[in-house]
C-alpha atoms as a PDB file:
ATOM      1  CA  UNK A   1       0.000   0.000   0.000  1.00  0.00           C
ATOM      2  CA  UNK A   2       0.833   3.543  -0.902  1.00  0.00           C
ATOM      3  CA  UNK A   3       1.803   5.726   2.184  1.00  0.00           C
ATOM      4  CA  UNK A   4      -0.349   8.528   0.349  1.00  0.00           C
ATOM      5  CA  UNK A   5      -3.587   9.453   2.220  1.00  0.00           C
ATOM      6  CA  UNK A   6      -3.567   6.177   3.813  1.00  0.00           C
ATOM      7  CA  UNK A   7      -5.440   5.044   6.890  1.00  0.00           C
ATOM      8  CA  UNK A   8      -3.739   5.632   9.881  1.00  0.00           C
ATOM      9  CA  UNK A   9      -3.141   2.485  12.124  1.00  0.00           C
ATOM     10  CA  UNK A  10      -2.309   3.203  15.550  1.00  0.00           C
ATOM     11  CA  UNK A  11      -0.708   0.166  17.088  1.00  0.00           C
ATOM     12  CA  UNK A  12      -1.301  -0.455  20.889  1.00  0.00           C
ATOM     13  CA  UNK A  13       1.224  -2.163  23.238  1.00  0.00           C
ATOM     14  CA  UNK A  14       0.687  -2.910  26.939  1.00  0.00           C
ATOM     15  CA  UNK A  15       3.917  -2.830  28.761  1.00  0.00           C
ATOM     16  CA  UNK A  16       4.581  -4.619  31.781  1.00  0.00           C
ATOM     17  CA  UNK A  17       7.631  -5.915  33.077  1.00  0.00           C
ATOM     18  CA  UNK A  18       8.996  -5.672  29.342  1.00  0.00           C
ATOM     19  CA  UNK A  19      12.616  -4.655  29.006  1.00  0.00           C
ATOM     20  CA  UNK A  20      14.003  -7.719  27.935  1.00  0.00           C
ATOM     21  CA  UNK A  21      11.990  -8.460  24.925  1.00  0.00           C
ATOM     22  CA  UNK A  22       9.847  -4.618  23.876  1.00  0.00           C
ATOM     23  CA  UNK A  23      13.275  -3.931  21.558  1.00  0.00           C
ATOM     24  CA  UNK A  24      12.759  -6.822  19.608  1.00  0.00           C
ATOM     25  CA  UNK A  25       8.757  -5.447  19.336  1.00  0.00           C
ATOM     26  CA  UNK A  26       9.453  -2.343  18.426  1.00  0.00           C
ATOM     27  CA  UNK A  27      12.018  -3.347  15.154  1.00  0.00           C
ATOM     28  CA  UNK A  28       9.111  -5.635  13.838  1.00  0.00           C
ATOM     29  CA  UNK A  29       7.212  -2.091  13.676  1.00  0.00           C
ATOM     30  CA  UNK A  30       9.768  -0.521  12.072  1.00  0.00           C
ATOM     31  CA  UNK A  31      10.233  -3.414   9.583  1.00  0.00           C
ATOM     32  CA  UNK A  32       6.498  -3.022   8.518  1.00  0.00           C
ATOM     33  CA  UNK A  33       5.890  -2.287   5.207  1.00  0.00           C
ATOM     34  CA  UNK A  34       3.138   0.339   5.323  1.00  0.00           C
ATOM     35  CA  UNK A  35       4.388   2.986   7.561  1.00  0.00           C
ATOM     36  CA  UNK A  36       1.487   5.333   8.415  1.00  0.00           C
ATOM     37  CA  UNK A  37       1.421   4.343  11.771  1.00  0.00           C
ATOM     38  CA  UNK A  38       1.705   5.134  15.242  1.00  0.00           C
ATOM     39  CA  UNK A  39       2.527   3.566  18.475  1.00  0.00           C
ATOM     40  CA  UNK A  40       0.258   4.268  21.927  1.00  0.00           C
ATOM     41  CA  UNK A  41       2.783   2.330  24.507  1.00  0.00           C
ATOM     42  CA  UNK A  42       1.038   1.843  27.723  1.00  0.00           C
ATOM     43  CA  UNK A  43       3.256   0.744  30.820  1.00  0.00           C
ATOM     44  CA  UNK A  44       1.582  -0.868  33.217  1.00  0.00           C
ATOM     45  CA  UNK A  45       2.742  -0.275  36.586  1.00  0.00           C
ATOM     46  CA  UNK A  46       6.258  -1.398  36.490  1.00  0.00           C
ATOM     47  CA  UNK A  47       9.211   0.485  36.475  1.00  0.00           C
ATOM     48  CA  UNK A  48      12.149  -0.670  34.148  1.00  0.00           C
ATOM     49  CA  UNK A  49      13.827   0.534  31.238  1.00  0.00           C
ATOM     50  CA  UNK A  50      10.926   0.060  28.998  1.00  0.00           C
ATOM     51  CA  UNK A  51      10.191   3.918  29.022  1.00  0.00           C
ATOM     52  CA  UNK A  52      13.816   4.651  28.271  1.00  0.00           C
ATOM     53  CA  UNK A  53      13.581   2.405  25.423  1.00  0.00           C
ATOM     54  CA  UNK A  54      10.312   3.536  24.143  1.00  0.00           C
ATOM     55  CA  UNK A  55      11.850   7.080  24.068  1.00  0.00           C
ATOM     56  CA  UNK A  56      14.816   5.850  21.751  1.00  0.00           C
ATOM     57  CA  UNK A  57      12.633   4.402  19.265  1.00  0.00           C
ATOM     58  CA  UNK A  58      10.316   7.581  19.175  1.00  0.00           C
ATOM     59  CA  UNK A  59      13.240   9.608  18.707  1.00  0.00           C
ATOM     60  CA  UNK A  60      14.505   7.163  15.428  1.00  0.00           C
ATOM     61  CA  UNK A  61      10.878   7.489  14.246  1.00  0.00           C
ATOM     62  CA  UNK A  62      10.374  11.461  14.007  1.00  0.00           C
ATOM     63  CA  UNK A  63       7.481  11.555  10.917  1.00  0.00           C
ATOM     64  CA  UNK A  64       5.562   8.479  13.301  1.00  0.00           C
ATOM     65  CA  UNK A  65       3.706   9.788  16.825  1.00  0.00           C
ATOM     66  CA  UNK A  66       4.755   7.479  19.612  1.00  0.00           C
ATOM     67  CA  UNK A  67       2.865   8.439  22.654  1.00  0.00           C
ATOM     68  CA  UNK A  68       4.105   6.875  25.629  1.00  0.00           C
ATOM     69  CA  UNK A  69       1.465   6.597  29.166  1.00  0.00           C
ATOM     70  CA  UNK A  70       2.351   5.202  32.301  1.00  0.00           C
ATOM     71  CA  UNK A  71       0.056   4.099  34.631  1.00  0.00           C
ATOM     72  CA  UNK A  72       0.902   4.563  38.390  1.00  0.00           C
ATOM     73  CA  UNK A  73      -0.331   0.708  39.354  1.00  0.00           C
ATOM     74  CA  UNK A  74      -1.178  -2.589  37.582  1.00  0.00           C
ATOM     75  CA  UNK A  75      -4.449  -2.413  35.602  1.00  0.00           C
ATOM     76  CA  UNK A  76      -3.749  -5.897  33.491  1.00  0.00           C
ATOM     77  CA  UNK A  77      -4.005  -6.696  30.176  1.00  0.00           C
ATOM     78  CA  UNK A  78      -7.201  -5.412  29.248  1.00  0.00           C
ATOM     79  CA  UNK A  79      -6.787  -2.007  31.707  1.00  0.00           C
ATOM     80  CA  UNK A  80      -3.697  -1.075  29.757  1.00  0.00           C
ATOM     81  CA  UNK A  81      -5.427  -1.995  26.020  1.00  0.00           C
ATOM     82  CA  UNK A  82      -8.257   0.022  27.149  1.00  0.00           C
ATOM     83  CA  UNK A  83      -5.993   2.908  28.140  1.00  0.00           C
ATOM     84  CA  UNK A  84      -4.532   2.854  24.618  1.00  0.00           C
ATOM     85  CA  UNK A  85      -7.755   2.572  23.060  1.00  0.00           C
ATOM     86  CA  UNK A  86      -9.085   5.490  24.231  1.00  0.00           C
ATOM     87  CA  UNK A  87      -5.698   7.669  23.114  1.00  0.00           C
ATOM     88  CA  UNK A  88      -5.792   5.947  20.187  1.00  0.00           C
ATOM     89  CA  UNK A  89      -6.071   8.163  17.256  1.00  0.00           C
ATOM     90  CA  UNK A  90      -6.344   5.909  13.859  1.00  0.00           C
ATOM     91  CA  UNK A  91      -8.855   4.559  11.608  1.00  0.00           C
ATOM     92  CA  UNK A  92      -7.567   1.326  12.253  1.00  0.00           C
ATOM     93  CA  UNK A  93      -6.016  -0.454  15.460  1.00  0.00           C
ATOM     94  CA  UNK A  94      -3.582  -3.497  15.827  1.00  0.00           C
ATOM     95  CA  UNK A  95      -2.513  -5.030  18.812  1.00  0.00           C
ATOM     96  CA  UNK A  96       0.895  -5.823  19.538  1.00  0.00           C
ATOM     97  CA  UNK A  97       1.658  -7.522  23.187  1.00  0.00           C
ATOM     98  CA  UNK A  98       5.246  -6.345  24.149  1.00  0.00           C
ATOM     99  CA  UNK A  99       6.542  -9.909  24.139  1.00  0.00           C
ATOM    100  CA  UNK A 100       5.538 -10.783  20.291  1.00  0.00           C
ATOM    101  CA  UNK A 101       6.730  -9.333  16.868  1.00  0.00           C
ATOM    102  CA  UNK A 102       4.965  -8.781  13.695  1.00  0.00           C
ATOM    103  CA  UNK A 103       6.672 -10.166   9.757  1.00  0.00           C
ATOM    104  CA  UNK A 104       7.061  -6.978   7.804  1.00  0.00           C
ATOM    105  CA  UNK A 105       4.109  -7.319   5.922  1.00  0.00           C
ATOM    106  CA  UNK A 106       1.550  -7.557   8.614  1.00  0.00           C
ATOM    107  CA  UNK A 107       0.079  -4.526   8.345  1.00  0.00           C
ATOM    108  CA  UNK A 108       0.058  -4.358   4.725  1.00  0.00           C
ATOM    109  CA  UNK A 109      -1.289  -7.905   4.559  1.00  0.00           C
ATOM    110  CA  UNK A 110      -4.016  -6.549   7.683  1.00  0.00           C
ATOM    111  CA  UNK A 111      -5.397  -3.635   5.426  1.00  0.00           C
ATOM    112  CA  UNK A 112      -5.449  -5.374   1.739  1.00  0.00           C
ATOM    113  CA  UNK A 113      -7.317  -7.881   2.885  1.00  0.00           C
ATOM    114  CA  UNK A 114     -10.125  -5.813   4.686  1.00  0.00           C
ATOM    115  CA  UNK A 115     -10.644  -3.752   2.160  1.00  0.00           C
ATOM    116  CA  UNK A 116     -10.807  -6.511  -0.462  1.00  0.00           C
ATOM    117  CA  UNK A 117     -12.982  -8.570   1.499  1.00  0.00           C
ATOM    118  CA  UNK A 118     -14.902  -5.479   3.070  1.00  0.00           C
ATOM    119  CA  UNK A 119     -14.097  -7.112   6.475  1.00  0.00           C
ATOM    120  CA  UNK A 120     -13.181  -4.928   9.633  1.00  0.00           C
ATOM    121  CA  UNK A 121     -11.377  -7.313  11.422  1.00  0.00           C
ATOM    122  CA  UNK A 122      -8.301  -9.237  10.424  1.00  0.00           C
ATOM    123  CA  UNK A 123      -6.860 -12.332  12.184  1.00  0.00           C
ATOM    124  CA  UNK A 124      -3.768 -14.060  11.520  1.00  0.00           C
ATOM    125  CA  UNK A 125      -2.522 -17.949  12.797  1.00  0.00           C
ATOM    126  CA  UNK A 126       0.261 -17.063  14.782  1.00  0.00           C
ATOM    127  CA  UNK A 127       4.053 -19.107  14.713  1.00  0.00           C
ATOM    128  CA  UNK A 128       4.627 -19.846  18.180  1.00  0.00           C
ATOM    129  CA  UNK A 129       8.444 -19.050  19.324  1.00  0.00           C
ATOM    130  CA  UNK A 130      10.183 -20.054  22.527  1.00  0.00           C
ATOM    131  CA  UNK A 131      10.844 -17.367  25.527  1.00  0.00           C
ATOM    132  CA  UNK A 132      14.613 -17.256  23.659  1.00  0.00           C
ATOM    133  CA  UNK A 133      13.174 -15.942  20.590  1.00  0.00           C
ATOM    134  CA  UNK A 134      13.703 -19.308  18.807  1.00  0.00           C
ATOM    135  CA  UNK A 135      11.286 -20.431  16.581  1.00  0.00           C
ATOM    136  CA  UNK A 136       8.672 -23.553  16.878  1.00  0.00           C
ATOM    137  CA  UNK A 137       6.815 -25.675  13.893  1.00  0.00           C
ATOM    138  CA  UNK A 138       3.935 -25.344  15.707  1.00  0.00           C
ATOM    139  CA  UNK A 139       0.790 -22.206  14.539  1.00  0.00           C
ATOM    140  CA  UNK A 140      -1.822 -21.481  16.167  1.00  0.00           C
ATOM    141  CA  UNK A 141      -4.957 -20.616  14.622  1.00  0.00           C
ATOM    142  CA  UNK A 142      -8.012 -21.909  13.125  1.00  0.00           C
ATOM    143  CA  UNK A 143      -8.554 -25.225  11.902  1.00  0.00           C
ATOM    144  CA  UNK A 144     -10.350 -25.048   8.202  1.00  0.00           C
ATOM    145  CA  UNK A 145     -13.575 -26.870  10.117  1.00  0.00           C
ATOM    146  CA  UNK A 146     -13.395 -23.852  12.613  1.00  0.00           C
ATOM    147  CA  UNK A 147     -13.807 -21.616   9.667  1.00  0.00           C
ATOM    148  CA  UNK A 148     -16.761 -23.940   8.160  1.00  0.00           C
ATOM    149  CA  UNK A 149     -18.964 -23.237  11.253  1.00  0.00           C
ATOM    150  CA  UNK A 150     -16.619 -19.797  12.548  1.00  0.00           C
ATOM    151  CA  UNK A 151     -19.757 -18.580  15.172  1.00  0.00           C
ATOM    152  CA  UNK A 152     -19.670 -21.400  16.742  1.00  0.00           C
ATOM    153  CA  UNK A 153     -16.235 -22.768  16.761  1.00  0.00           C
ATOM    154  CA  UNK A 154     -14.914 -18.995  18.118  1.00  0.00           C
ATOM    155  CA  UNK A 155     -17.471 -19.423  21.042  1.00  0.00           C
ATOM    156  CA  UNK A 156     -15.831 -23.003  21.685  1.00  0.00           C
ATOM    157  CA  UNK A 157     -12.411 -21.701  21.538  1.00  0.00           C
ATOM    158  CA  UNK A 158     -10.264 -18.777  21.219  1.00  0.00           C
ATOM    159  CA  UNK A 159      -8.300 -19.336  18.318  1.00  0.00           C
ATOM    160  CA  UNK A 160      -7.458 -15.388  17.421  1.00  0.00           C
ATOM    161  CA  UNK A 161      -4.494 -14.148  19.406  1.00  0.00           C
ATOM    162  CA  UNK A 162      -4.693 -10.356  19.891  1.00  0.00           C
ATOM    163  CA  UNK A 163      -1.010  -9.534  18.445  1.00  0.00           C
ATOM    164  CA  UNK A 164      -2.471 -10.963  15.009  1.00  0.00           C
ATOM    165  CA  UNK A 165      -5.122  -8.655  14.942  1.00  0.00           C
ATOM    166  CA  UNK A 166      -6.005  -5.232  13.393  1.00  0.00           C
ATOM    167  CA  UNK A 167      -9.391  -3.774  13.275  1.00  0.00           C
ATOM    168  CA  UNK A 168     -11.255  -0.842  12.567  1.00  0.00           C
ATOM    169  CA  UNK A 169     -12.404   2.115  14.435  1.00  0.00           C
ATOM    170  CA  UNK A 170     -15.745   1.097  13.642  1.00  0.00           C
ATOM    171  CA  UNK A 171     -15.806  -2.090  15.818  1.00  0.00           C
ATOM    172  CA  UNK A 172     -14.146   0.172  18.696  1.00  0.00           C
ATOM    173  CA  UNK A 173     -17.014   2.882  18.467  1.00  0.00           C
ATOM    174  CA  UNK A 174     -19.705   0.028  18.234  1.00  0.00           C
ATOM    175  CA  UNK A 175     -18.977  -2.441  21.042  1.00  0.00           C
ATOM    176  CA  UNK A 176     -16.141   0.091  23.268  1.00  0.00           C
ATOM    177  CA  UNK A 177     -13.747  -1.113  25.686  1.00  0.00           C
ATOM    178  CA  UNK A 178     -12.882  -4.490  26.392  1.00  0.00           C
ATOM    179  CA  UNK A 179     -13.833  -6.350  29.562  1.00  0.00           C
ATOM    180  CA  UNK A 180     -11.870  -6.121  32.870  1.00  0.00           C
ATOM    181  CA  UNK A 181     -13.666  -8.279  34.935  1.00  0.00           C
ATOM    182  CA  UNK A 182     -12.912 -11.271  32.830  1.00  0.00           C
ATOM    183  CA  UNK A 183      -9.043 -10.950  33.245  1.00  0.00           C
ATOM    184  CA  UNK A 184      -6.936 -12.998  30.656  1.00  0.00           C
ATOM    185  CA  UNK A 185      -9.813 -13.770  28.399  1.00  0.00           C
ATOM    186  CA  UNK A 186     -11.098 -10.640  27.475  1.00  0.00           C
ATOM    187  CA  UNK A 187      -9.051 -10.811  24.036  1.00  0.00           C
ATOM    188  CA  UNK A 188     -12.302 -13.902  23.645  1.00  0.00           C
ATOM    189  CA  UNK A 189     -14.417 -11.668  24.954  1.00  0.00           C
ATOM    190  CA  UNK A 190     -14.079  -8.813  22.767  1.00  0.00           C
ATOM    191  CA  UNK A 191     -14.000 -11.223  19.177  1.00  0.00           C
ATOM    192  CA  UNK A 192     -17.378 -12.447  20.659  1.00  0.00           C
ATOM    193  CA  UNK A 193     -18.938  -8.917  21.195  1.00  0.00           C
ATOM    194  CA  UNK A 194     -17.486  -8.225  17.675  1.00  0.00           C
ATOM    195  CA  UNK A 195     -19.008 -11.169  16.031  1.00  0.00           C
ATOM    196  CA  UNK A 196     -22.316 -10.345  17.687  1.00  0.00           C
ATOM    197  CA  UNK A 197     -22.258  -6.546  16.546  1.00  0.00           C
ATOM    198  CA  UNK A 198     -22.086  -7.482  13.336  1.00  0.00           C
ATOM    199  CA  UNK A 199     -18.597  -7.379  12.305  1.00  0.00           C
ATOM    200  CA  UNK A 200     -16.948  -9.235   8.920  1.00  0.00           C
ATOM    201  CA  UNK A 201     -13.974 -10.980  10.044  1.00  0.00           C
ATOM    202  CA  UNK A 202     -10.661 -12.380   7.376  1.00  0.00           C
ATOM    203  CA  UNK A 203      -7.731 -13.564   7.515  1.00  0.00           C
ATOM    204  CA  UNK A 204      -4.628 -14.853   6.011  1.00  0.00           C
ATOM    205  CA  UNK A 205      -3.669 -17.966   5.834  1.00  0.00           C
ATOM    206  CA  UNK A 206       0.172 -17.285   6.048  1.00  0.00           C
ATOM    207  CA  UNK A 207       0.958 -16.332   9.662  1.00  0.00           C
ATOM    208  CA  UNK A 208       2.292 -12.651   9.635  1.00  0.00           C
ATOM    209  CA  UNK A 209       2.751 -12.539  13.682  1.00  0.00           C
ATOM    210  CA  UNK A 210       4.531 -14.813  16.169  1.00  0.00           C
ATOM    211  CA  UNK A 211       3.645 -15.453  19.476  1.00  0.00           C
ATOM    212  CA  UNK A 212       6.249 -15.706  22.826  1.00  0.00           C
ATOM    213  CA  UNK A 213       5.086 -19.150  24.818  1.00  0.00           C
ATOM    214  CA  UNK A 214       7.335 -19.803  27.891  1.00  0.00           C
ATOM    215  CA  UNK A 215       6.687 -16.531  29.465  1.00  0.00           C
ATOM    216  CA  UNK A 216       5.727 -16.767  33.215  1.00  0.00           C
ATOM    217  CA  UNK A 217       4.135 -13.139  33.108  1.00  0.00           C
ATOM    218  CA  UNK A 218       1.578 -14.468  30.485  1.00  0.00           C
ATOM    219  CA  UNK A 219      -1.980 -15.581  31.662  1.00  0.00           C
ATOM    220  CA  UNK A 220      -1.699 -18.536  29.331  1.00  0.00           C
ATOM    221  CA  UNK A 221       0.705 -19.874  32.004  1.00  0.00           C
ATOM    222  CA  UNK A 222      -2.030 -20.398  34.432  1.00  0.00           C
ATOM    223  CA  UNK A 223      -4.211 -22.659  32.750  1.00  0.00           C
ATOM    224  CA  UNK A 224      -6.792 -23.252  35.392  1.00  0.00           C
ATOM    225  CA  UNK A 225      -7.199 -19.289  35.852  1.00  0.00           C
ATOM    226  CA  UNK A 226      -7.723 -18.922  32.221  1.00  0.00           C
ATOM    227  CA  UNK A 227     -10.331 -21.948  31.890  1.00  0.00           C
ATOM    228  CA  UNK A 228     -12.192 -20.447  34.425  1.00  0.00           C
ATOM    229  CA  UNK A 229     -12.602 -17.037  32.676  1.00  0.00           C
ATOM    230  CA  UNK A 230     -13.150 -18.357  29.634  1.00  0.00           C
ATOM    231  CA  UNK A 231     -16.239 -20.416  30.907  1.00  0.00           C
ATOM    232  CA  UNK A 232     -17.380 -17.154  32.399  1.00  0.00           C
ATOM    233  CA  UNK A 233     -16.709 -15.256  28.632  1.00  0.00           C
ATOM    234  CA  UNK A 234     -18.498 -18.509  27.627  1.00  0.00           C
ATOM    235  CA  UNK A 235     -21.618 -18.176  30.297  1.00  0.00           C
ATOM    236  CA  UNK A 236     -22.045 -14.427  29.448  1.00  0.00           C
ATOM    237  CA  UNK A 237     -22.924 -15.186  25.799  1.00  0.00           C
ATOM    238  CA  UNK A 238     -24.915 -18.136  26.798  1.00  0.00           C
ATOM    239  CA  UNK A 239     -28.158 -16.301  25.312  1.00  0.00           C
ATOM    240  CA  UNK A 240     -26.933 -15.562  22.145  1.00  0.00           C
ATOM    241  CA  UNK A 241     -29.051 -17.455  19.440  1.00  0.00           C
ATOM    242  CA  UNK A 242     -25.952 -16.517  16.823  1.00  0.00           C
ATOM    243  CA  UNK A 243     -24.923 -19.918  18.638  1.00  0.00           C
ATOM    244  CA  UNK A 244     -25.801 -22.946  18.272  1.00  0.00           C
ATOM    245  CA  UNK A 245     -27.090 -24.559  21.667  1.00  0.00           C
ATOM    246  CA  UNK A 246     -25.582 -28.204  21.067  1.00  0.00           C
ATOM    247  CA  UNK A 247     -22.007 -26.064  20.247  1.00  0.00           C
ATOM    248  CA  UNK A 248     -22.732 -23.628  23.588  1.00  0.00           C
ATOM    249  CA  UNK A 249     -23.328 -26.586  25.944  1.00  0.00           C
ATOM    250  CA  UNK A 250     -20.083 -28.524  24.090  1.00  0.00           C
ATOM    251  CA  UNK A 251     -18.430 -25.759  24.794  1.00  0.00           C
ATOM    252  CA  UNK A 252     -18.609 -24.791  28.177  1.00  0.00           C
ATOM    253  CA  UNK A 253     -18.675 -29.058  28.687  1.00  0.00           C
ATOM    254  CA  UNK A 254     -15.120 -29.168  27.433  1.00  0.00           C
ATOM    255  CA  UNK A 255     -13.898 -25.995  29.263  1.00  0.00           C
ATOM    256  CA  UNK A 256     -14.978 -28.001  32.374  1.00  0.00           C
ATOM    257  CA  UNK A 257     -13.124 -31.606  31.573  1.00  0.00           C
ATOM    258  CA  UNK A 258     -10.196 -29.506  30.815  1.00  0.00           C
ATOM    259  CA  UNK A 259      -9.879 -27.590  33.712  1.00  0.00           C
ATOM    260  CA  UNK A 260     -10.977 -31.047  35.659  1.00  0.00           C
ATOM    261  CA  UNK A 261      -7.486 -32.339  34.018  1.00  0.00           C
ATOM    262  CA  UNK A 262      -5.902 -29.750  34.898  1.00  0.00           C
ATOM    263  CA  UNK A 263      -6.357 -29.946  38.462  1.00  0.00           C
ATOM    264  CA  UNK A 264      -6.868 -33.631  38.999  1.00  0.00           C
ATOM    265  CA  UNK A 265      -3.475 -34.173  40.702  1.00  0.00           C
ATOM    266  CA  UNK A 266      -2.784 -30.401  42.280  1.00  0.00           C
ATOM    267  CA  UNK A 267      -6.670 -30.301  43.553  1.00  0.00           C
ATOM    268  CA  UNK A 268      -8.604 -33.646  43.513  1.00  0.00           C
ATOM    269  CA  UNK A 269     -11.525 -32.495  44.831  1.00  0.00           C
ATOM    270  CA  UNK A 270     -12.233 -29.506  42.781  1.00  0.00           C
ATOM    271  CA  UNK A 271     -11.188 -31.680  39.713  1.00  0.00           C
ATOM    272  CA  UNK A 272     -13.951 -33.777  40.660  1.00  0.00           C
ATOM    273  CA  UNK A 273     -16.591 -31.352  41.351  1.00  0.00           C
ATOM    274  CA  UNK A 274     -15.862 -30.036  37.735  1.00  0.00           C
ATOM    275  CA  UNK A 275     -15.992 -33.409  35.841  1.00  0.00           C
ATOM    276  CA  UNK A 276     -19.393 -33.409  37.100  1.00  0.00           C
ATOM    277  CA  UNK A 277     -20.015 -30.113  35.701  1.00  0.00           C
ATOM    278  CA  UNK A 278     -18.983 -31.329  32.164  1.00  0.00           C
ATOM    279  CA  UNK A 279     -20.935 -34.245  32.427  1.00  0.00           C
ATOM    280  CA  UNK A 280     -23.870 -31.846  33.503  1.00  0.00           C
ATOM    281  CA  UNK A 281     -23.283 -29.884  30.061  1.00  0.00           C
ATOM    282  CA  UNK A 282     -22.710 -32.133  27.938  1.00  0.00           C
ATOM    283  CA  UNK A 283     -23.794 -35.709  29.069  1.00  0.00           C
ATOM    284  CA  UNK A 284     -23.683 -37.521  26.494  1.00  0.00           C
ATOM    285  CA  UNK A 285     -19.771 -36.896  25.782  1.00  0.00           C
ATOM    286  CA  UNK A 286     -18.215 -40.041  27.120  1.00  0.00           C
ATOM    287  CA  UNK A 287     -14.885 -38.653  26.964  1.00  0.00           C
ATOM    288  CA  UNK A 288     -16.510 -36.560  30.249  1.00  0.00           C
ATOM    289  CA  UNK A 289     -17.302 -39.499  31.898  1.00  0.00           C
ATOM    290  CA  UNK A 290     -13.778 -40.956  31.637  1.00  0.00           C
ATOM    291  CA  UNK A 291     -12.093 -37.844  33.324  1.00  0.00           C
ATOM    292  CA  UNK A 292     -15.167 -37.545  36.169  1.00  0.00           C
ATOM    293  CA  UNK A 293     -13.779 -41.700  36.322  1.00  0.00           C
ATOM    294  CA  UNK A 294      -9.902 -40.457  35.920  1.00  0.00           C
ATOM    295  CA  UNK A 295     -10.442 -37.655  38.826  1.00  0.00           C
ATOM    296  CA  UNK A 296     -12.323 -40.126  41.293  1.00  0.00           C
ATOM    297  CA  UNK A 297      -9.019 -42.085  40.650  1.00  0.00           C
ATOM    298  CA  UNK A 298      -6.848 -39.591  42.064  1.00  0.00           C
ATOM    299  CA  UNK A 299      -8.740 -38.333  44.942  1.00  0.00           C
ATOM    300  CA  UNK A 300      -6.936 -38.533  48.210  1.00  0.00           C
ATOM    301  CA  UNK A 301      -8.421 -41.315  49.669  1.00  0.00           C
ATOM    302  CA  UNK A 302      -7.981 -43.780  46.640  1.00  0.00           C
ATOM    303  CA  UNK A 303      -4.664 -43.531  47.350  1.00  0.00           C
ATOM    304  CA  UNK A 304      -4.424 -44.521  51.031  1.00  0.00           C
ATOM    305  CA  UNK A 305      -2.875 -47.882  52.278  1.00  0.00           C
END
């Protein structure tokens, strides 16, 4: 794309605890491509070098605004997106964690494909890369029977990670700020409240973003925490009839057996209280009944002499 009267894209990066890895963010901006941009770098609470870096790269970008807000304590993921939502000043916005980095044609890729398929949000599967930088084989994104049946399989499973996505204005002015209550999902959340406002999603089927696993500051790290928010993203669009219900109960069914799995051996009991729960949702799902079986198996007391 042309750099001539061009949408402005105004990327947003949460900061927190981000030193070590921002620089390596910030070059896969100024890599891109399409270069009307600008950055709205939110630090969350944490005091490191991240502002001092953040000030070098707005100096080497002088025709690009990089704003730079600090807040004075922790908001969280969604606190700090929201706060760089709202200073946001672009037709379009991407999201960039400060962990992850972007190919050089992401935004170009982002835009082209909106306007040619008159979507307002883009998605890309992202490469997942080691803590080290180093990359996997493995991408995470849709499957192509996820994008056969896309309401339903987006309420079963979030499959969009936010540093693949750019979206327009529009979708911000419809549905506004993302979610703080449900802390660590509210990336699901917000794709949900999309979906039901009527947005056109695309996206590529080349990955133009990679994603930092290994990361003990990410909420994918705690896997109960996040299983447990996502039921309750998954419970607060229960109503919706732009689901199916056999794909809603599945849904929240397998959110339950997984988190049962996950605690079986840390917390017995609670793993069994929530194989019941999946059973409850979905009873006819044998593979439920096998972990409520697998979870009474572990319990304390089966395990006594």
């Amino acid at each position: 794309m042309s750099t001539f009267e061009t949408p402005l894209v105004s990327i947003i990066i949460p900061c927190y605890k981000a030193e070590k890895e921002l620089p390596e963010a910030l070059a896969s901006i100024s890599s891109q491509t399409y270069s009307h941009w600008e950055v709205v770098a939110v630090i969350d609470g944490w005091e490191d070098r991240s502002e001092e870096i953040l000030k070098s790269f707005q100096s080497s970008h002088p025709r690009n605004q990089v704003t730079i807000i600090k807040h004075t304590h922790n908001k969280g993921l969604a606190g700090a997106r929201n706060t760089g939502l709202i200073a946001s000043r672009g037709d379009f916005i991407a999201l960039l964690d400060h962990d992850d980095i972007w190919t050089p044609e992401h935004l170009d890729t982002a835009l082209s494909l909106m306007q040619n398929k008159t979507a307002e949000l883009y998605f890309t599967p992202v490469i997942y890369m080691r803590a080290d930088g180093a990359k996997t084989d493995f991408v995470w994104g849709p499957t192509p029977q996820d994008l056969e049946s896309f309401a339903d399989a987006l309420y079963g499973r979030n499959f969009i990670a936010p540093s693949g996505v750019v979206f327009s204005r529009k979708i911000f002015n419809r549905i506004g700020l993302m979610d703080k209550t449900v802390k660590g999902c509210e990336d699901h959340d917000y794709w949900l409240r999309a979906y039901l406002a009527g947005s056109i999603f695309c996206h590529s089927i080349t990955p133009t973003a990679k994603y930092r696993v290994n990361n003990s500051q990410a909420m994918t790290s705690n896997i109960s925490s996040m299983l447990k928010m996502d039921i309750r993203v998954q419970k607060k669009h229960y109503s919706s009839n732009s689901f199916s219900y056999r794909a809603k109960r599945s849904a929240i069914a397998n959110n339950y057996s997984l988190l049962s799995k996950d605690l079986k051996r840390k917390k017995p009991l609670e793993a069994y209280y929530y194989s019941l729960l999946a059973i409850f949702w979905s009873p006819t799902k044998i593979r439920h009944i096998k972990t409520l079986i697998k979870s009474i198996l572990f319990e304390p007391w089966a395990h006594k002499n």
